[in-house]
Each structure stands twice: as C-alpha cells, then as structure tokens.
N, C-alpha and C. Protein backbone atom coordinates (compact mmCIF):
# COMPACT_ATOMS: atom_id res chain seq x y z
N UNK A 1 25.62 39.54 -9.31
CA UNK A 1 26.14 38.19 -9.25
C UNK A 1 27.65 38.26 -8.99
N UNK A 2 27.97 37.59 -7.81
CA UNK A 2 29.45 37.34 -8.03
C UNK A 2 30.17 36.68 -8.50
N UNK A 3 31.21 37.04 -9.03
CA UNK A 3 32.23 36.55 -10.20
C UNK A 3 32.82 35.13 -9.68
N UNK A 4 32.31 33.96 -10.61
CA UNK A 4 32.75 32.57 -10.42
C UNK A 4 31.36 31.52 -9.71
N UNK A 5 30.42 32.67 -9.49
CA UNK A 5 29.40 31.73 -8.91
C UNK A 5 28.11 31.77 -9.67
N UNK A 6 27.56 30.20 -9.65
CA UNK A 6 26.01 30.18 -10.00
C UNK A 6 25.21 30.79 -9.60
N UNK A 7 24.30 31.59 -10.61
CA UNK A 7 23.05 32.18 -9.88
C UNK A 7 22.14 31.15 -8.94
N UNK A 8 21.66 31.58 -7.92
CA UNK A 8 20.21 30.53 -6.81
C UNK A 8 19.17 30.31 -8.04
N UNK A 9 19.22 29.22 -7.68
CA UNK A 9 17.99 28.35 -8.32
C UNK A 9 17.09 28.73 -7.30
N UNK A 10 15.59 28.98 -7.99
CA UNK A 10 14.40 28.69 -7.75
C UNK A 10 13.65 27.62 -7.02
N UNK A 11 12.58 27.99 -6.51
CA UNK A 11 11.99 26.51 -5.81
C UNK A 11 11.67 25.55 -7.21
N UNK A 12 10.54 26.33 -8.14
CA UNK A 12 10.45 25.77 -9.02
C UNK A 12 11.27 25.39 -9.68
N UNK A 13 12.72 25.76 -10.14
CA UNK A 13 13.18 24.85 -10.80
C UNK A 13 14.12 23.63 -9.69
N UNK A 14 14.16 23.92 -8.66
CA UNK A 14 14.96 22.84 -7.89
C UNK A 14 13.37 21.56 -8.19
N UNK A 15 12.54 21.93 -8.17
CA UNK A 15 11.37 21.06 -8.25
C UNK A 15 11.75 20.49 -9.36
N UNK A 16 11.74 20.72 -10.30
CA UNK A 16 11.47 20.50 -11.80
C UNK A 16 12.63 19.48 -11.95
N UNK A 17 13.73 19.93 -11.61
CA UNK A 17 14.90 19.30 -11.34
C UNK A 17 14.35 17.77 -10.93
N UNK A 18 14.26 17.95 -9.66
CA UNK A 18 13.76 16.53 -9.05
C UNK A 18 12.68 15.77 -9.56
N UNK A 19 11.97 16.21 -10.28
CA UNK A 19 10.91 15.48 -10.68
C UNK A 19 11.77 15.13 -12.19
N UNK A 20 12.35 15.80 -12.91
CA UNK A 20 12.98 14.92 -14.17
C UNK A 20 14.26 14.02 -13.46
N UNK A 21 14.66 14.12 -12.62
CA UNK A 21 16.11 13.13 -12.31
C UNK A 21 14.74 12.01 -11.50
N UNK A 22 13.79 11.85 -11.37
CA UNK A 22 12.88 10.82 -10.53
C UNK A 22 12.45 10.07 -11.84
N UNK A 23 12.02 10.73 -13.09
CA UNK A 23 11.63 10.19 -14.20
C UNK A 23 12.41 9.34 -14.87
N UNK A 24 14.29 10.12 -14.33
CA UNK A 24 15.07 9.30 -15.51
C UNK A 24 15.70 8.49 -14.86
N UNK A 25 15.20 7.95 -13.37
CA UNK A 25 15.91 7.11 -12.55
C UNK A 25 16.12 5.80 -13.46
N UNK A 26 17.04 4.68 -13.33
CA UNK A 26 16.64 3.94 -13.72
C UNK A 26 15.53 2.78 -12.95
N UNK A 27 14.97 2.88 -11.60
CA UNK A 27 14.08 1.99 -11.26
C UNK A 27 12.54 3.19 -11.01
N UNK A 28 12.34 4.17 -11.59
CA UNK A 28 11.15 4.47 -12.22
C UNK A 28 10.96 4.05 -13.46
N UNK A 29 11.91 4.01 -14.34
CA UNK A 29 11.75 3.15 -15.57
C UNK A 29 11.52 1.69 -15.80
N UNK A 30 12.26 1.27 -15.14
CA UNK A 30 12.16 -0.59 -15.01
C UNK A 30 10.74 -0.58 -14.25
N UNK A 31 10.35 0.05 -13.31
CA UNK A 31 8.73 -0.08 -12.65
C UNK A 31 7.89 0.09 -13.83
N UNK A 32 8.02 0.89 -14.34
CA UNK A 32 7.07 1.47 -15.39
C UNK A 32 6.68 0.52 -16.82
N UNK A 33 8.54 0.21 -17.16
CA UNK A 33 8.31 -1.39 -18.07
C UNK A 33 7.46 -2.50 -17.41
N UNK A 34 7.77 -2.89 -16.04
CA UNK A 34 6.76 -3.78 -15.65
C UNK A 34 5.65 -3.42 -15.28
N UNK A 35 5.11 -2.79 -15.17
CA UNK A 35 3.19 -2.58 -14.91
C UNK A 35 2.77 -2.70 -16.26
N UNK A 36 3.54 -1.73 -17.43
CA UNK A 36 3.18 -1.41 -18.97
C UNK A 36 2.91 -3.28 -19.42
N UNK A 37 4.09 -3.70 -19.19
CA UNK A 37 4.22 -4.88 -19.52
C UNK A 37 2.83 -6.17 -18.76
N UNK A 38 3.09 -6.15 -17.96
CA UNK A 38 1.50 -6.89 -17.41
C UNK A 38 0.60 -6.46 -17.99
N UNK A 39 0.22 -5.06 -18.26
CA UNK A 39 -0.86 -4.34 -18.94
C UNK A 39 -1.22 -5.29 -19.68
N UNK A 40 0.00 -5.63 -20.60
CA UNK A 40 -0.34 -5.54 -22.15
C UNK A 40 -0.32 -7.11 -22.35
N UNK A 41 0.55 -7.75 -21.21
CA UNK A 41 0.30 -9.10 -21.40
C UNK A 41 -1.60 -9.61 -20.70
N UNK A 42 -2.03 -9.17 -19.83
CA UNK A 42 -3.42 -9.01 -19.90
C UNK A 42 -4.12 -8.53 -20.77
N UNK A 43 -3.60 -7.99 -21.32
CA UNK A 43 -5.12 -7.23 -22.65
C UNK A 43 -4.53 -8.30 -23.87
N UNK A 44 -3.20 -8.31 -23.96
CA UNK A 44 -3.47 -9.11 -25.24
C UNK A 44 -3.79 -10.91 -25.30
N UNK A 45 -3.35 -11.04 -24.02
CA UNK A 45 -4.35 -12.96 -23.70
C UNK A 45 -5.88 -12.80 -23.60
N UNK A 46 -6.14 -11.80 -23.18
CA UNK A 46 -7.22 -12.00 -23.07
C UNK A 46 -8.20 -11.64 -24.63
N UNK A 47 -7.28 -10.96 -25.24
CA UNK A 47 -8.06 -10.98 -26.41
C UNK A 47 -7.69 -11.98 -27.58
N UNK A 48 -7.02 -12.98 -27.36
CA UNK A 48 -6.25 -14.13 -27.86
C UNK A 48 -7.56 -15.20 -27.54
N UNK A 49 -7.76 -15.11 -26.49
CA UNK A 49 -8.84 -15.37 -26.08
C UNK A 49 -10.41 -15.86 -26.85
N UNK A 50 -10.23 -15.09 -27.13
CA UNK A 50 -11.76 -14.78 -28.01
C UNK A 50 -11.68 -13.58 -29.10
N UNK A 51 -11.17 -14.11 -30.05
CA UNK A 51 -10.70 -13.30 -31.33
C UNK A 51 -12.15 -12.84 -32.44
N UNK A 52 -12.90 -13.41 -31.87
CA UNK A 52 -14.11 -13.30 -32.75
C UNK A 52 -14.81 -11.86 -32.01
N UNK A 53 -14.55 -11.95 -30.46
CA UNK A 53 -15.53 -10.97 -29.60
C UNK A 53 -14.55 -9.83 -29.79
N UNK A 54 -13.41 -9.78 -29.96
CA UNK A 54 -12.48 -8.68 -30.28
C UNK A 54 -12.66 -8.31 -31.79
N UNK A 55 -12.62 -8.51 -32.95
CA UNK A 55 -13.19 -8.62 -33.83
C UNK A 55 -14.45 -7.28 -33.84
N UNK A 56 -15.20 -8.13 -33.30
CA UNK A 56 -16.58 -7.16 -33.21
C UNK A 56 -16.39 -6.09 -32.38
N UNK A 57 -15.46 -5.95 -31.16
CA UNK A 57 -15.26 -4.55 -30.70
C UNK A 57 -14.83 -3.31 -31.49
N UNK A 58 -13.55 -4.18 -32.38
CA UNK A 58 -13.02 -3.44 -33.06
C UNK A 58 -14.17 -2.63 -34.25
N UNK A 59 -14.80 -3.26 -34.54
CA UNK A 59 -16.06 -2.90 -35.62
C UNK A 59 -16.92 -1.68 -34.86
N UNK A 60 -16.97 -1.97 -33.33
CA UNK A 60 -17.99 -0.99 -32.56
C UNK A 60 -17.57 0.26 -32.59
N UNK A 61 -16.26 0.53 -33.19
CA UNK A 61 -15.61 1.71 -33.04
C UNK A 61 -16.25 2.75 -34.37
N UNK A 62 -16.14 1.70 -35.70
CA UNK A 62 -16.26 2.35 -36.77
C UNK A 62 -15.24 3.54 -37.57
N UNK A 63 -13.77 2.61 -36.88
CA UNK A 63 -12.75 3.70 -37.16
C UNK A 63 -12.03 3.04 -38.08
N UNK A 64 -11.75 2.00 -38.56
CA UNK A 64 -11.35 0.87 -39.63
C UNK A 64 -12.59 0.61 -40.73
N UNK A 65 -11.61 0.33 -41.93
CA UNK A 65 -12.55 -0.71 -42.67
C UNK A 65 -13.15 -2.31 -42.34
N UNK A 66 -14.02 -2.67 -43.02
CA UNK A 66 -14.56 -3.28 -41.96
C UNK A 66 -13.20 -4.76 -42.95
N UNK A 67 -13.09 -4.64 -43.67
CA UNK A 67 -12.36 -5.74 -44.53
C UNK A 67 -10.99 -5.91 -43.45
N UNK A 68 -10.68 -4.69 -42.76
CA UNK A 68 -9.53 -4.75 -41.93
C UNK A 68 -9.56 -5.19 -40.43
N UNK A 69 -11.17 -5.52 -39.67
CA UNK A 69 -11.01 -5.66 -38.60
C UNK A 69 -10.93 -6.84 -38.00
N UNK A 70 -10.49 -8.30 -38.99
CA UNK A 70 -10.40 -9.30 -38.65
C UNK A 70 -9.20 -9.65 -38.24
N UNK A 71 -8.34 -8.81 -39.69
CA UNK A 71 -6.53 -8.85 -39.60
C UNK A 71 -6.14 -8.37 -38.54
N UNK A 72 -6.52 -7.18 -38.30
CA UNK A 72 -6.60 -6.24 -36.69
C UNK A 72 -6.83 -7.43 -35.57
N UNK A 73 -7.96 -7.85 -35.66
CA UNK A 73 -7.98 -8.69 -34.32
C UNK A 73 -7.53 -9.79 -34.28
N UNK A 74 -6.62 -10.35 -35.28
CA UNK A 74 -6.23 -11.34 -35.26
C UNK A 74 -4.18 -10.90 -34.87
N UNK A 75 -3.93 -10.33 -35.16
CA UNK A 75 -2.47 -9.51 -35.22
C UNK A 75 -2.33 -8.61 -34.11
N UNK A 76 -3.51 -7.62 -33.68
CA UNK A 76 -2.70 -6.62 -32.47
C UNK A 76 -2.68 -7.28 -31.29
N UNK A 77 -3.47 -8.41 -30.48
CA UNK A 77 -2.89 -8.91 -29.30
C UNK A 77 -1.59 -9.93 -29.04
N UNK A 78 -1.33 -10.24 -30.53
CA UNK A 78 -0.04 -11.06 -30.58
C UNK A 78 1.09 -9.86 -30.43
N UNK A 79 1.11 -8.64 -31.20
CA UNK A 79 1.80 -7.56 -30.96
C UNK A 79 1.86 -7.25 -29.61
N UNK A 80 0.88 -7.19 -28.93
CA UNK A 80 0.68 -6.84 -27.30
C UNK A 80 1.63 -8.00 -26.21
N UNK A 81 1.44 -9.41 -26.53
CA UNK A 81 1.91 -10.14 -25.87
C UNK A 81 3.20 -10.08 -26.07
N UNK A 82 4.16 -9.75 -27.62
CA UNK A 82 5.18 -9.67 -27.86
C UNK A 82 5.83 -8.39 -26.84
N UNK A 83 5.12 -7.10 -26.98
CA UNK A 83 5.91 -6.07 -26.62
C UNK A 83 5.56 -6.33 -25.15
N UNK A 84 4.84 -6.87 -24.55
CA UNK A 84 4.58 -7.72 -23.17
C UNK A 84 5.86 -8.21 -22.87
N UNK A 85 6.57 -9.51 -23.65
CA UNK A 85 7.37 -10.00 -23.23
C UNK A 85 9.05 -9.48 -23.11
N UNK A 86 8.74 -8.69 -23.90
CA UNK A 86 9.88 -7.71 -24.11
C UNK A 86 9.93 -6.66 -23.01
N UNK A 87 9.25 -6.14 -22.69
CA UNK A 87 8.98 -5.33 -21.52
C UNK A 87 9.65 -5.92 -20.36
N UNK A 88 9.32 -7.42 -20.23
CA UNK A 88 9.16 -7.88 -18.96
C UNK A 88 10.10 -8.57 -18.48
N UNK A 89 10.96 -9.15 -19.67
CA UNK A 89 12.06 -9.44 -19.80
C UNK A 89 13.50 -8.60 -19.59
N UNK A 90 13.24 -7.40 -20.60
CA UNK A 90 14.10 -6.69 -20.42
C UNK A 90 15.04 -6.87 -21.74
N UNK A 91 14.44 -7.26 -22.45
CA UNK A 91 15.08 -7.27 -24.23
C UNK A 91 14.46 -6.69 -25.01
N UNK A 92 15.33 -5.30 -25.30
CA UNK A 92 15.08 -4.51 -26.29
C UNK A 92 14.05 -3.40 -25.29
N UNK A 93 13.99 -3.67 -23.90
CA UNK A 93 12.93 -2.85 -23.11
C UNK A 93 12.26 -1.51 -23.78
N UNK A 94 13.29 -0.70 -23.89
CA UNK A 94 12.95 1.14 -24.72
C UNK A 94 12.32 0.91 -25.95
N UNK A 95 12.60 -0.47 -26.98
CA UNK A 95 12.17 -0.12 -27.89
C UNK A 95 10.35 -0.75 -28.05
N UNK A 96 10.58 -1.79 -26.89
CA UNK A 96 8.83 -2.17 -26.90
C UNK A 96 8.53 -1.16 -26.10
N UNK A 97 9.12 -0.51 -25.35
CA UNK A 97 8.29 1.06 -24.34
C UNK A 97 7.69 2.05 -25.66
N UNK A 98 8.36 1.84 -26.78
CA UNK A 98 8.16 2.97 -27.52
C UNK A 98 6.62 2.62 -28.28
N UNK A 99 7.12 1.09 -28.55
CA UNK A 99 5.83 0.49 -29.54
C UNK A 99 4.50 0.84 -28.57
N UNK A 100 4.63 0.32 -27.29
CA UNK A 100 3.79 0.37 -26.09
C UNK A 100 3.04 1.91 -26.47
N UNK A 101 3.94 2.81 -26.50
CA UNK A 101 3.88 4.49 -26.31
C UNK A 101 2.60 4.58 -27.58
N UNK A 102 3.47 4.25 -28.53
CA UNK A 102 2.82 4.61 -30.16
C UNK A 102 0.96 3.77 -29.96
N UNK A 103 1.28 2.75 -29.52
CA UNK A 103 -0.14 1.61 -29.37
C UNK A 103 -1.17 1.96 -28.68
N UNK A 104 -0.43 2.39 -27.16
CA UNK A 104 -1.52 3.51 -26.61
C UNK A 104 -2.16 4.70 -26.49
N UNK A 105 -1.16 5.87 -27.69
CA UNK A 105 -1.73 6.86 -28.09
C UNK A 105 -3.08 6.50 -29.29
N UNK A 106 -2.90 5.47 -29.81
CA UNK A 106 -3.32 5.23 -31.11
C UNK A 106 -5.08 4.42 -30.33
N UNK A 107 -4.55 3.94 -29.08
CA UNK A 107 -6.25 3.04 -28.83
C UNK A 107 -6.65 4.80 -28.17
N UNK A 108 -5.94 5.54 -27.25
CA UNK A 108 -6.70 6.86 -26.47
C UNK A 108 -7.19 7.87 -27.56
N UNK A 109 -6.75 7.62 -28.72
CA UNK A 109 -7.75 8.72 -29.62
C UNK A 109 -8.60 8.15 -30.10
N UNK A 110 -8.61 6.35 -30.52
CA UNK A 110 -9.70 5.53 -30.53
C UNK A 110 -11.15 5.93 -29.45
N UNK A 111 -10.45 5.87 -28.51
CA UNK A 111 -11.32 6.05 -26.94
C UNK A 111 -12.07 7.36 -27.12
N UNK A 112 -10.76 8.85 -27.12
CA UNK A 112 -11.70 9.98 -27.54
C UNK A 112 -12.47 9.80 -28.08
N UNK A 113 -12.51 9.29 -28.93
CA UNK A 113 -13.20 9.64 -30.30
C UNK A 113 -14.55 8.66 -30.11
N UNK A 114 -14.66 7.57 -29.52
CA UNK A 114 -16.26 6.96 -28.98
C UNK A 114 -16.67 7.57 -27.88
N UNK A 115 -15.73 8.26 -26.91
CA UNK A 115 -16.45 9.41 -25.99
C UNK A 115 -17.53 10.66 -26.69
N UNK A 116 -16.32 11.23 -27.54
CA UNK A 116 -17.11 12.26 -28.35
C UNK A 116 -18.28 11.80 -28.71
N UNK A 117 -18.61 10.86 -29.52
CA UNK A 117 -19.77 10.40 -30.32
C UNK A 117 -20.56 9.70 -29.24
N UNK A 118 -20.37 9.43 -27.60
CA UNK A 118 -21.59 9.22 -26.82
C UNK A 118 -21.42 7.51 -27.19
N UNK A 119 -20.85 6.77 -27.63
CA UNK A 119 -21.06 5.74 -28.16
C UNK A 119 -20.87 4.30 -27.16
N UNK A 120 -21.72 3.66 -26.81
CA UNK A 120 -21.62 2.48 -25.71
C UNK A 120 -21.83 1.40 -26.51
N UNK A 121 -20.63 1.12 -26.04
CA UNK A 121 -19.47 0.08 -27.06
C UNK A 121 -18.55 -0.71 -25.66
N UNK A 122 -18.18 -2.05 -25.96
CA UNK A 122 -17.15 -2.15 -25.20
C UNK A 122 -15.65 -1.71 -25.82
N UNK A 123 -15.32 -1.00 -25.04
CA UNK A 123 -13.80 -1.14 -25.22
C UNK A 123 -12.94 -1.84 -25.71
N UNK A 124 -12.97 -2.58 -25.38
CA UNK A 124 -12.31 -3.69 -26.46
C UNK A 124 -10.61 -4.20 -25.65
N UNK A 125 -10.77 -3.31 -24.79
CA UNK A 125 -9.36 -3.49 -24.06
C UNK A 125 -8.64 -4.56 -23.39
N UNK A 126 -9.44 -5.31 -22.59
CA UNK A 126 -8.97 -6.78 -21.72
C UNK A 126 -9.70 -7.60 -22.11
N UNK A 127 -10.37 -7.97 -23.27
CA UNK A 127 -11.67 -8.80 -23.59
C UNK A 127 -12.48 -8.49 -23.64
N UNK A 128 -13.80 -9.83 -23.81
CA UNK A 128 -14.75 -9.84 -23.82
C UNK A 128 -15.54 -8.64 -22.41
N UNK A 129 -16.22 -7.70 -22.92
CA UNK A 129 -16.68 -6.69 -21.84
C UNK A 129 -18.54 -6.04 -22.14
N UNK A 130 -19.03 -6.20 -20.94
CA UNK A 130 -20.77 -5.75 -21.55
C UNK A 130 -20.46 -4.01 -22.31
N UNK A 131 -21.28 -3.93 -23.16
CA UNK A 131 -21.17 -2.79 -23.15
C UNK A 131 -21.42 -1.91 -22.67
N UNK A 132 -20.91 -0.85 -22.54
CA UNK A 132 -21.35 0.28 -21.89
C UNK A 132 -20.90 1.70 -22.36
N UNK A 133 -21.57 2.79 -21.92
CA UNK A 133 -20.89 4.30 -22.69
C UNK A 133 -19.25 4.45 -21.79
N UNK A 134 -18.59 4.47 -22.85
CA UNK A 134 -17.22 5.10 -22.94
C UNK A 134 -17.12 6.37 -22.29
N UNK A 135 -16.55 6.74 -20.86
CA UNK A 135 -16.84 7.66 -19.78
C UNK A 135 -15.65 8.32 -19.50
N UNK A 136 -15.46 9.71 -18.67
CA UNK A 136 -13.91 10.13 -18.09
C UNK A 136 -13.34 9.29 -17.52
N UNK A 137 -13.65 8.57 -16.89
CA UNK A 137 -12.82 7.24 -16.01
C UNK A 137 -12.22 6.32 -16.90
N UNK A 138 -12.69 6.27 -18.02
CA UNK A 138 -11.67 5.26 -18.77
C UNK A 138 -10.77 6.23 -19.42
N UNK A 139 -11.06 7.40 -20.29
CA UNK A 139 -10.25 8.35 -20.74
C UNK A 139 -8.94 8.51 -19.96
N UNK A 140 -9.35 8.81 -18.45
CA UNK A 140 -8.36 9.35 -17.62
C UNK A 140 -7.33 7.86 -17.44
N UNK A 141 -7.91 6.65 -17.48
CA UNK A 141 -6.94 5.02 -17.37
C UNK A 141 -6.25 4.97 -18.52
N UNK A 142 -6.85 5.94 -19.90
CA UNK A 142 -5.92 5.70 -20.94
C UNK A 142 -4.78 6.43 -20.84
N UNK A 143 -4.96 7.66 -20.33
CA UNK A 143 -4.12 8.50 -20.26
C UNK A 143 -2.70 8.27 -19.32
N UNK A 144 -3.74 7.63 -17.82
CA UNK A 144 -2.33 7.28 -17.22
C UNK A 144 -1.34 6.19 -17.73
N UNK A 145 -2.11 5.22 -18.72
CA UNK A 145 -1.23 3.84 -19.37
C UNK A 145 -0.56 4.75 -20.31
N UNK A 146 -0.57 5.43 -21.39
CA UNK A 146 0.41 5.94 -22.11
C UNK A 146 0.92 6.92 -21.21
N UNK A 147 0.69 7.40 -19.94
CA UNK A 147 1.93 8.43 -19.31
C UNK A 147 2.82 7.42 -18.93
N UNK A 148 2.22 6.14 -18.07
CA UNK A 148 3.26 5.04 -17.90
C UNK A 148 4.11 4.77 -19.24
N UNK A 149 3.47 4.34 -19.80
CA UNK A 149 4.23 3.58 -21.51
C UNK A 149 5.12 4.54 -21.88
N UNK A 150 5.11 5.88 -21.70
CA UNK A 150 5.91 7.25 -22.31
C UNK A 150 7.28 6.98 -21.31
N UNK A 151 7.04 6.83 -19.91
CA UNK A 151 8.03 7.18 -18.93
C UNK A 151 9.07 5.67 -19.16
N UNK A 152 8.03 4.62 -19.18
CA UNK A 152 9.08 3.36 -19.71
C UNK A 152 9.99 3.37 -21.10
N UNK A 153 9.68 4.81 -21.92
CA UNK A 153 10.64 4.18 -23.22
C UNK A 153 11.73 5.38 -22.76
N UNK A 154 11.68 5.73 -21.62
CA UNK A 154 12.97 6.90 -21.29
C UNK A 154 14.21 6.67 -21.35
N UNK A 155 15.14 7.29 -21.74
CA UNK A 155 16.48 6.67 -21.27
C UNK A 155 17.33 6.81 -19.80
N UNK A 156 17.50 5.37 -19.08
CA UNK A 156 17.82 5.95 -17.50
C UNK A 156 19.45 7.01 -17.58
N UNK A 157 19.11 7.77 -17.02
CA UNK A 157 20.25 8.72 -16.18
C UNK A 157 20.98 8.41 -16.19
C-alpha cells in the first residue's frame, strides 16, 4: 500500500455501499412511509369496518385469550389508521415507521405460526376474507410489508 492512500475497494463492497446509501436516501424512505402507510390505512378501515368479523379472525388464530380478542379488535385498527396517518402525513413519520415495524413483525409470526399448524383461517388482514389455508405467498407479502415498514423507520442520510 502506498503511503497516504486508500486501499481499492471491492466490487462487493462498492455494492454494499450503494445499496445502503439507496436505503438511507431520503426518497426511498418517504416512498416506503407512503405504501406502509396506505397499507395500514386499508387494513385498518377495513377492519373498522366490521369489528365483529375481525373479532372472530382474531380468535381463528388461537394465539390470545379469548377475554382479549374483542379489546384487540376493537383497538388495533384504530392503532393502524393512526400510524396510517402519521405515516402519510409526515408527523412523527420514524416513529409510526417503527410502531408499523414492531406491528408487522408481531402479525408475521402470527402468520408463521397458522402456516406451521396447516390452519385455514382468514387472515384477518384487510377484512372480512373467505377462509382459506395460510400459504408461502402470504408469508412472503408479510415479509415484504415489514421489509418495507423496517426501511421507512430509517434515518435519511
């Protein structure tokens, strides 16, 4: 190495590079608040909606007490529409990205966990839904909404 100069970067890390300065842009973040944010303002009207049929999803899971799944369905889509509006607005953005983050890890191990057990249930996600078995295709939609929800509570660059 000569004296006063940086060692050559790698392909891989010039990659790596670019893909975290793309993450911490600030309009990959603001994109990411708004899709998260529609998300959640769709799932939680629609389960505002019909609080009784959400209710009973929540029960299809068998991951709550059952004394708790009324409070649940009566409280998490108002939470949803809140961190919705916050998202979308742009007040307090990072810290509803975070709630967003925490909400959707917490329904994708819900999800695992009626995959594992084979269990055809609706989801419970945008409303009222027929049931059906809980499949990789929804696993993999949970996954990309909390990779979104993760990348929206970033701090921009």
């Amino acid at each position: 190495m000569v004296r006063g100069r940086l060692p050559r970067r790698t392909g891989d890390e010039a990659l790596m590079d670019g893909v975290k300065r793309l993450l911490q842009s600030y309009w990959t973040i603001r994109v990411c608040q708004i899709l998260t944010g529609v998300i959640f303002a769709w799932a939680g009207l629609a389960k505002i909606g019909d609080l009784p049929a959400f209710a009973s999803q929540i029960h299809g899971y068998g991951l709550v007490p059952v004394f708790s799944e009324n409070v649940l369905a009566m409280t998490l889509p108002w939470i949803e529409v809140i961190v919705a509006l916050a998202l979308l607005l742009g007040v307090r953005a990072r810290a509803a990205a975070v709630v967003a983050s925490a909400l959707m890890v917490v329904f994708t191990v819900a999800v695992v966990i009626a995959f594992a057990q084979g269990k055809e249930i609706s989801c419970g996600c945008f409303g009222g839904q027929e049931p059906k078995k809980i499949d990789a295709l929804k696993l993999l939609e949970n996954f990309g909404m909390t990779a979104g929800a993760l990348i929206a509570s970033l701090r921009p660059r």
